[in-house]
Protein backbone atom coordinates (compact mmCIF):
# COMPACT_ATOMS: atom_id res chain seq x y z
CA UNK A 1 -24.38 -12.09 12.28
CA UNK A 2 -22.39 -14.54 13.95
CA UNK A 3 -21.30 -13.67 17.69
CA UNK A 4 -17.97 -11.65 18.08
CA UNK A 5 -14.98 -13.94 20.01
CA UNK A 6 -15.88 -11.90 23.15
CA UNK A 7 -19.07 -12.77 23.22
CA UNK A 8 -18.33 -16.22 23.98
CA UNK A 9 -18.51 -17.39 27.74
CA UNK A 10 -15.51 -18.85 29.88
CA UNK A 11 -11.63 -17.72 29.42
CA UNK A 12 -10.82 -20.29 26.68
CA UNK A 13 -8.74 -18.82 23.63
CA UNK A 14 -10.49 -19.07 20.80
CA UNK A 15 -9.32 -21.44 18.59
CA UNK A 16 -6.65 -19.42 15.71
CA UNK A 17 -4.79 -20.78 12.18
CA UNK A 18 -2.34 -18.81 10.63
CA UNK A 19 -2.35 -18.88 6.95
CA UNK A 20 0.51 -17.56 5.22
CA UNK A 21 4.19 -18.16 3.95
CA UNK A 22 6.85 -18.90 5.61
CA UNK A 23 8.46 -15.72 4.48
CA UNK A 24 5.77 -13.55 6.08
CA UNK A 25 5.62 -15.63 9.59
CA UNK A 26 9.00 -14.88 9.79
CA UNK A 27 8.94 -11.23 9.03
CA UNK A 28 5.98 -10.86 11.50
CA UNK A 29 6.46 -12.69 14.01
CA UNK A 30 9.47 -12.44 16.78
CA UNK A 31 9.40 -14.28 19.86
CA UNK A 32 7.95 -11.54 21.74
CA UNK A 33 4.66 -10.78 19.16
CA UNK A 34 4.54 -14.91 19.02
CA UNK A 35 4.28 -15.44 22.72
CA UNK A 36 1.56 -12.40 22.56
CA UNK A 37 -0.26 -14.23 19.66
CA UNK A 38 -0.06 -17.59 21.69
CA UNK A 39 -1.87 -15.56 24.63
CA UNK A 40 -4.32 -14.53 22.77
CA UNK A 41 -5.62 -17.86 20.66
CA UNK A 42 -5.04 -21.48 20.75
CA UNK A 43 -2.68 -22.27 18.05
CA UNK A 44 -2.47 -26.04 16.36
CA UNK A 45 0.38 -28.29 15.17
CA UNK A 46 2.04 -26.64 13.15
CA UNK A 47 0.55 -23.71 13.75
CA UNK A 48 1.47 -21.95 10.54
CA UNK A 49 0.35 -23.64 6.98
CA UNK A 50 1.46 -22.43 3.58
CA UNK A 51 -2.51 -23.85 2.46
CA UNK A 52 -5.27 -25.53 3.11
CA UNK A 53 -4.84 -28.73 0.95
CA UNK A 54 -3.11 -31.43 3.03
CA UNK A 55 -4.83 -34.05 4.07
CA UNK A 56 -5.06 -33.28 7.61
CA UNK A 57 -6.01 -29.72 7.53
CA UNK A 58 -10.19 -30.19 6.96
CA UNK A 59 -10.43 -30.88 10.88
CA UNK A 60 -8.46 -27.87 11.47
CA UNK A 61 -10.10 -25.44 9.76
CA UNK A 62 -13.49 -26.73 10.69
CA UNK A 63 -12.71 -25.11 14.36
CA UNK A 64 -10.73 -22.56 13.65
CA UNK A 65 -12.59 -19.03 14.49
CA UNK A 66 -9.72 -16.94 13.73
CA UNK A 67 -7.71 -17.13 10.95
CA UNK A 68 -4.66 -14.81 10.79
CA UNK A 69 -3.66 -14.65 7.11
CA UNK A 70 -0.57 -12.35 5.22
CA UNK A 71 1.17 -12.54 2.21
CA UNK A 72 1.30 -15.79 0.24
CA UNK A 73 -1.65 -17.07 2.03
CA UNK A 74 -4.38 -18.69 -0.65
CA UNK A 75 -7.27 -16.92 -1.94
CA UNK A 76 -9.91 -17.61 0.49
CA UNK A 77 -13.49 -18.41 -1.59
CA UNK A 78 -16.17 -20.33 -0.79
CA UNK A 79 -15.04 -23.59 -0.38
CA UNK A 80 -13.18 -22.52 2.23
CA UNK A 81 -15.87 -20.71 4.01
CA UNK A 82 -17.84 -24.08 3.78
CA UNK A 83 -15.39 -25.52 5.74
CA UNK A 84 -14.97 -23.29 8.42
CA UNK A 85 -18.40 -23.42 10.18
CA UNK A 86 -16.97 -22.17 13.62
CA UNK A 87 -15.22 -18.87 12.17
CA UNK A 88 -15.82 -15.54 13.35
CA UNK A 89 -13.14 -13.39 11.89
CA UNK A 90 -10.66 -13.27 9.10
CA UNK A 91 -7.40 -11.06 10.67
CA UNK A 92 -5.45 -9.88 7.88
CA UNK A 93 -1.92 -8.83 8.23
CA UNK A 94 -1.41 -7.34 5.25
CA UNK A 95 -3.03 -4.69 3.18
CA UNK A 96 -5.80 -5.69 0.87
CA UNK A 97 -8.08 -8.20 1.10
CA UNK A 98 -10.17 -7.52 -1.89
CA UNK A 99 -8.25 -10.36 -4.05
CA UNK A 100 -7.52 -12.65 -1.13
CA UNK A 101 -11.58 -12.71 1.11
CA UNK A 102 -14.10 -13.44 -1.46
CA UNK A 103 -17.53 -12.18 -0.71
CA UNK A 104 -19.38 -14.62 0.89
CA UNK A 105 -17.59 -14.17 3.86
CA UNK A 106 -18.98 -10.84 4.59
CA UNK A 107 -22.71 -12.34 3.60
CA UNK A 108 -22.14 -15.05 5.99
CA UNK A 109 -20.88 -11.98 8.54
CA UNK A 110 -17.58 -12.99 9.10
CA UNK A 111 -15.91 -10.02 10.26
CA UNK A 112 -12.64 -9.31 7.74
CA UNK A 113 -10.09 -6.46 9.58
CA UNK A 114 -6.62 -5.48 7.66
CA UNK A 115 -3.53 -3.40 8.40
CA UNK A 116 -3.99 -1.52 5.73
CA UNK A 117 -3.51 1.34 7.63
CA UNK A 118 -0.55 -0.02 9.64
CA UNK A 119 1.11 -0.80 5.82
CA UNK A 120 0.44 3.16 4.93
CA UNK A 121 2.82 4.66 7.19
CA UNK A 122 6.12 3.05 5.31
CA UNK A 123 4.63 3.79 1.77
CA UNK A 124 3.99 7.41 2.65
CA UNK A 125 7.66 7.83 4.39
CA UNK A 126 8.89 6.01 1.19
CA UNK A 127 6.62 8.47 -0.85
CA UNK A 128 7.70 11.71 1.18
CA UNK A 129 11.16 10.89 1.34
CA UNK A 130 11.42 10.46 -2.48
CA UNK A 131 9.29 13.55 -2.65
CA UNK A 132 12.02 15.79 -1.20
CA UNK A 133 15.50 13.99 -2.87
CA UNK A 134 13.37 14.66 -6.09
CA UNK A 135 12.73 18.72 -5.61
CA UNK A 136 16.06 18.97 -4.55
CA UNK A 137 17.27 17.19 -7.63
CA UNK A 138 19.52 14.97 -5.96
CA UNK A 139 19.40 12.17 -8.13
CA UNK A 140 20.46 14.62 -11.05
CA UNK A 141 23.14 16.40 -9.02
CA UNK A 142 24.91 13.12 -7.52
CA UNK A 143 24.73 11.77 -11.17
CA UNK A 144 26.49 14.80 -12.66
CA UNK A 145 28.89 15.22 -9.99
CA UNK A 146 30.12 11.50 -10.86
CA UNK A 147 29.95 11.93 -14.54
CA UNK A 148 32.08 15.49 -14.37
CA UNK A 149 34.03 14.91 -10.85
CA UNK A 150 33.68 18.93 -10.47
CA UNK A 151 31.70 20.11 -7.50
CA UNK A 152 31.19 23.49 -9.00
CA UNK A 153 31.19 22.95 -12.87
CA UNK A 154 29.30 24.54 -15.58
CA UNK A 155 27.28 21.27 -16.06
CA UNK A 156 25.13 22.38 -12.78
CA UNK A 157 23.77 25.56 -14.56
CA UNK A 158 21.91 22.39 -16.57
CA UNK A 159 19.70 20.95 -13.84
CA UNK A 160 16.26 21.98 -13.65
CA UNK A 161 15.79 23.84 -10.12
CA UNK A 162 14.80 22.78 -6.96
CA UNK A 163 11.19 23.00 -5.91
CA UNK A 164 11.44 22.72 -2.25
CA UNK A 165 10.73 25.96 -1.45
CA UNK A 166 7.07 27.29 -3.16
CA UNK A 167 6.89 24.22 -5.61
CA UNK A 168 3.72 22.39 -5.93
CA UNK A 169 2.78 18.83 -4.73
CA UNK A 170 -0.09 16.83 -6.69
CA UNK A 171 -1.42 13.63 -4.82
CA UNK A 172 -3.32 11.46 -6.96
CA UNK A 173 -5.86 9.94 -4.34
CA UNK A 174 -6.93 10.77 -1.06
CA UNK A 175 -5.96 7.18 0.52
CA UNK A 176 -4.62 5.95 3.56
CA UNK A 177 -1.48 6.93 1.88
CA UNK A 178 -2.52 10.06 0.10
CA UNK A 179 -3.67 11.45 2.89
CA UNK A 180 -0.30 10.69 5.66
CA UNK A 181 1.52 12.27 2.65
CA UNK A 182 -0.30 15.13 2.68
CA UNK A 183 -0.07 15.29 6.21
CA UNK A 184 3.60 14.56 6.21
CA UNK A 185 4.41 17.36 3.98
CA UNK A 186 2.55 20.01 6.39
CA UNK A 187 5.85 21.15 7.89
CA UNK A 188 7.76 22.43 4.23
CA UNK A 189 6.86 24.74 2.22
CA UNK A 190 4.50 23.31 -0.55
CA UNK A 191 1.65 23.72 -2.19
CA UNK A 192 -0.36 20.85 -1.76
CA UNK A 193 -2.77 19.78 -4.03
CA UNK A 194 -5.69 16.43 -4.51
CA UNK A 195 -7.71 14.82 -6.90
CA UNK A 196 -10.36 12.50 -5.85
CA UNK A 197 -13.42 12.28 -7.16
CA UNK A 198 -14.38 10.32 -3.95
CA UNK A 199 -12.71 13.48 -1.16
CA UNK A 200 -14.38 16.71 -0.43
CA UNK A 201 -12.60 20.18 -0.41
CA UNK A 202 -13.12 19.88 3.36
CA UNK A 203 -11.33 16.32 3.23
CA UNK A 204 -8.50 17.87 1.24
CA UNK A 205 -8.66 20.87 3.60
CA UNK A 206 -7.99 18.66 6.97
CA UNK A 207 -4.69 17.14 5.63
CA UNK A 208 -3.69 20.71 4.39
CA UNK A 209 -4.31 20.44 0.73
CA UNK A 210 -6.78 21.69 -1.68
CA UNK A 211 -8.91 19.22 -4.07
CA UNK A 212 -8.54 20.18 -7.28
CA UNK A 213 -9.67 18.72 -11.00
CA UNK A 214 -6.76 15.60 -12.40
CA UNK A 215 -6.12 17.86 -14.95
CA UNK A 216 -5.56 20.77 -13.39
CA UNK A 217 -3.24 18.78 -10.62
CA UNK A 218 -1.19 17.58 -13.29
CA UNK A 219 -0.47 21.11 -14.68
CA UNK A 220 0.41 22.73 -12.05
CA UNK A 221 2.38 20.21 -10.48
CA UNK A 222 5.95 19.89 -10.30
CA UNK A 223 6.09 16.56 -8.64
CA UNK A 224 3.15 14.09 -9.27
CA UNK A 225 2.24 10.84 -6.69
CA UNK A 226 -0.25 8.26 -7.01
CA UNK A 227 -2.16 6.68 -4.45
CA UNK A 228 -5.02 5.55 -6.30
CA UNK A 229 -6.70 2.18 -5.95
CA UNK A 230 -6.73 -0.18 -9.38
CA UNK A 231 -10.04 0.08 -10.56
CA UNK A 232 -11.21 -0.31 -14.28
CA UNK A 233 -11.75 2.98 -14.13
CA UNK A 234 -8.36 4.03 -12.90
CA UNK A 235 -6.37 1.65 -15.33
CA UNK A 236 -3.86 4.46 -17.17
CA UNK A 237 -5.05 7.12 -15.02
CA UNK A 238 -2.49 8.91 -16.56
CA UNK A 239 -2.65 7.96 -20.18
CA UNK A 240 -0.99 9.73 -23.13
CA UNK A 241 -2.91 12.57 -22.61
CA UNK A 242 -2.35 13.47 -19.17
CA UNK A 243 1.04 12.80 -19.60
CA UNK A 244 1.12 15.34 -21.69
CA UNK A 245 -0.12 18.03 -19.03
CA UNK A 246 2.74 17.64 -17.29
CA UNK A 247 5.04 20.30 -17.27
CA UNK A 248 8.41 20.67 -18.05
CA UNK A 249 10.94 18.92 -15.43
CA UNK A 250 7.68 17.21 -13.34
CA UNK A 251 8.23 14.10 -11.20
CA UNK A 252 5.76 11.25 -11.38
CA UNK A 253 6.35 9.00 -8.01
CA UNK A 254 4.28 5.49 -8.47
CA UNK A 255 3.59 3.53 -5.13
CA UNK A 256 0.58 2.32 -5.77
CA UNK A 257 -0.16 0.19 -8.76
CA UNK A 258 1.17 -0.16 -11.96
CA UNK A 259 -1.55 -0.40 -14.14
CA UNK A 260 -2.61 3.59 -13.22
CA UNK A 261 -0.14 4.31 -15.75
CA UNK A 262 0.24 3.58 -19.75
CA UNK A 263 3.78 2.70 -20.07
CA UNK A 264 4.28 3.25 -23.27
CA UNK A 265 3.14 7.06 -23.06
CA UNK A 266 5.63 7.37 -20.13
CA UNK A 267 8.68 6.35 -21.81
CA UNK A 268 8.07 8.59 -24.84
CA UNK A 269 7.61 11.58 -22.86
CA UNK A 270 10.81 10.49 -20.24
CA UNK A 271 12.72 9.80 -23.79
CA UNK A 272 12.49 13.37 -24.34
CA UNK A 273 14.30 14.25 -21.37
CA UNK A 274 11.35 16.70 -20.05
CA UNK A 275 9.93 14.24 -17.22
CA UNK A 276 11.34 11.80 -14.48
CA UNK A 277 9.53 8.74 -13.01
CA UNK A 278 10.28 7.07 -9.76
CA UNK A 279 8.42 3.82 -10.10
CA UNK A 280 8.27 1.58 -6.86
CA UNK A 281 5.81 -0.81 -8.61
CA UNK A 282 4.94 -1.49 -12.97
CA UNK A 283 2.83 -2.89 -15.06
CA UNK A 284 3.67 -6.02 -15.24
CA UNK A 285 5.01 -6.44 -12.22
CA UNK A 286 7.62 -8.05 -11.68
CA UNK A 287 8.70 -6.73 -15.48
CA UNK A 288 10.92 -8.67 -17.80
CA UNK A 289 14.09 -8.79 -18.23
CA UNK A 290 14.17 -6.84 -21.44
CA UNK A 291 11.37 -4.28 -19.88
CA UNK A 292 12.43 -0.97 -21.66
CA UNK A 293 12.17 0.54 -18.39
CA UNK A 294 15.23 -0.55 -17.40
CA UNK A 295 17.38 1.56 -19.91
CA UNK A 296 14.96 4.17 -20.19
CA UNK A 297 16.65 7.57 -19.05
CA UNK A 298 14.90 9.48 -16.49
CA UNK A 299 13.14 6.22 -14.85
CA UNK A 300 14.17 5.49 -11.46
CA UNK A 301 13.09 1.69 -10.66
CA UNK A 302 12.61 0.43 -7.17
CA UNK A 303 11.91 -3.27 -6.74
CA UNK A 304 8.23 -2.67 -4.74
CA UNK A 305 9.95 -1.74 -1.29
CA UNK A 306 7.88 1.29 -0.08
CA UNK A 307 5.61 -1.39 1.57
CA UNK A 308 6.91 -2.81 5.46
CA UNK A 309 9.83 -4.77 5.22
CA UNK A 310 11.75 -6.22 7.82
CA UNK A 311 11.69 -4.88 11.17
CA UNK A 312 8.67 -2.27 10.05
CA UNK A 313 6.35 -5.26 9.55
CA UNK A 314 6.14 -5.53 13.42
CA UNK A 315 4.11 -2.96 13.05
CA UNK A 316 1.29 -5.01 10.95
CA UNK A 317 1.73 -8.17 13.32
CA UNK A 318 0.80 -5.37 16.15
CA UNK A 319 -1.89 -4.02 14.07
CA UNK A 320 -3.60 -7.75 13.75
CA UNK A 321 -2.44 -8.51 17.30
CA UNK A 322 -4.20 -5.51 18.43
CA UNK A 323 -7.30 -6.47 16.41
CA UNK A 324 -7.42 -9.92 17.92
CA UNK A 325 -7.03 -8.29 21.50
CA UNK A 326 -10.13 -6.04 21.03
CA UNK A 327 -11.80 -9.19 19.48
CA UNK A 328 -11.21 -11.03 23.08
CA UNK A 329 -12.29 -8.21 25.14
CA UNK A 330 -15.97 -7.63 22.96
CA UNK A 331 -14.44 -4.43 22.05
CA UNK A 332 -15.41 -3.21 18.53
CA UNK A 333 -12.60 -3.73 15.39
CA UNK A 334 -10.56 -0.88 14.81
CA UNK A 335 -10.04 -1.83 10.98
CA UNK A 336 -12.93 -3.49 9.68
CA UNK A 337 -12.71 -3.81 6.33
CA UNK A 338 -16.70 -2.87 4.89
CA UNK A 339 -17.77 -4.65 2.39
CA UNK A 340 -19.18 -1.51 0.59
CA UNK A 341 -15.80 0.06 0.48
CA UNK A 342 -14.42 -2.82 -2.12
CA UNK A 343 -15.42 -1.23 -5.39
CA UNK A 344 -13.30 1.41 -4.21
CA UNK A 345 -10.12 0.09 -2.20
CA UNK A 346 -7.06 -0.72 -3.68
């Protein structure tokens, strides 16, 4: 394995690239985190690139030893790897790197570090926050209440109750995410439950939730979310079938990927006015125009936000920041990515 950045001799900064959009620079980097990240490597001219094809980039990459990629960066195979003889470690600001590091980085021992977990806290507030508008029915009662313009009309005595109070959470996936939801709904008074085929009962157990069968989540459940990874064998997760379990008045919340669900089965059952979906990301994604989601009642869409935006995406430039800190100091990553975990990481 190639020798970690503070193994190297002498006070030099190790030589750094970031790859990634302009979008995600921007987001990522304020003056303050950019004057950090200039302490911490020796950045080029420019020192961001969108890719690696101009015609001057080969004699940059071939001494880079850090590269600090995000969103919109290129897929990094093994042409790239070829070129990069001096790098030691691949700092990702983003979440997954299991479609963006291919994996003959990790045979060549190039360490590969995400914020995966840095990305998990906004999903889960997202995820909780929806959570509790949803048992308390919000959506339904703010809808009514400008449809009727009668605070106390008979049209309330219509709305399914609130389950805030003894209702039952299902979490599809004991993730990053799963489990900060689970720990974020500690404090009110649900019944949380998990299915993972991957988590023990005394996994479930430490975030306050009990691991249960899919099937048995789903009917008992009065609000469903899913933070499974996309896997072959997660694609439609919840198929017709499952759907099906649901019971009357559930909530399915979707921040995870799109293809966990079969679309088709979960506008039939929404049609029928018996389920509502809050869907922060789709299959396809982004959908078209004339996606029958749109115009499908009960389905709430969100355009893919429960991710860091904005100001919370300091908190993945920190993350890889961080990372690159330890990195200089011979201090071991705090979010290596393995490469046995890929079969099973979103």
């Amino acid at each position: 394995m190639p020798h970690l950045i503070g193994d190297q001799a002498g006070p030099e900064r190790p030589s750094g690239l970031l790859l990634m959009n302009a979008r995600a620079f921007t987001d990522l980097f304020d003056s303050t985190r950019l004057a950090r990240l200039h302490e911490l490597v020796a950045l080029g001219d420019p020192i961001r690139l969108d890719d690696l094809q101009g015609t001057d980039t080969a004699a940059r990459l071939a001494r880079t030893e850090i590269l600090i990629t995000g969103w919109g960066s290129p897929v990094l195979g093994p042409d790239v790897l070829a070129g990069a003889p001096a790098l030691r470690a691949v700092i990702h600001t983003g979440g997954s790197v299991k479609q963006h590091v291919s994996p003959e980085f990790w045979d060549r021992g190039i360490l590969v570090t995400s914020a995966a977990d840095a990305n998990a806290i906004p999903v889960a507030e997202f995820t909780l926050a929806t959570i509790l508008l949803e048992g308390k029915r919000a959506a339904t009662y703010i809808e009514g209440y400008r449809r009727h313009r009668d605070v106390g009309g008979a049209w309330r005595d219509e709305i399914p109750s609130s389950v805030n109070f003894g209702g039952t959470v299902g979490i599809i996936g004991l993730s990053r995410v799963g489990r900060r939801v689970a720990e974020l709904l500690r404090p009110f008074a649900l019944e949380v439950l998990v299915a993972d085929p991957y988590a023990s009962a005394a996994d479930a157990s430490a975030v306050g939730a009990r691991l249960v069968d899919l099937d048995s989540m789903l009917s008992a459940s009065d609000i469903v979310s899913v933070h499974a990874p996309e896997l072959p064998d997660t694609h439609h997760l919840l198929n017709a079938r499952r759907i099906g379990l649901l019971r009357p008045h559930a909530v399915v919340i979707n921040t995870a990927r799109g293809s966990l669900i079969d679309t088709d089965a979960l506008v039939q059952r929404c049609r029928t006015g018996t389920l509502r979906a809050i869907l922060d990301v789709t299959d396809p994604e982004p959908l078209p125009e004339d996606s029958v989601l749109f115009d499908t009642p009960g389905i709430v869409l969100s355009p893919h936000i429960a991710g860091a935006m904005h100001a919370e995406t300091a908190r993945l430039a920190d993350s890889a920041l961080d990372e690159i800190e330890r990195l200089r100091e011979g201090r071991p990553p705090a979010h290596r990515v393995e490469v046995e975990s890929l079969g099973i990481i979103a």
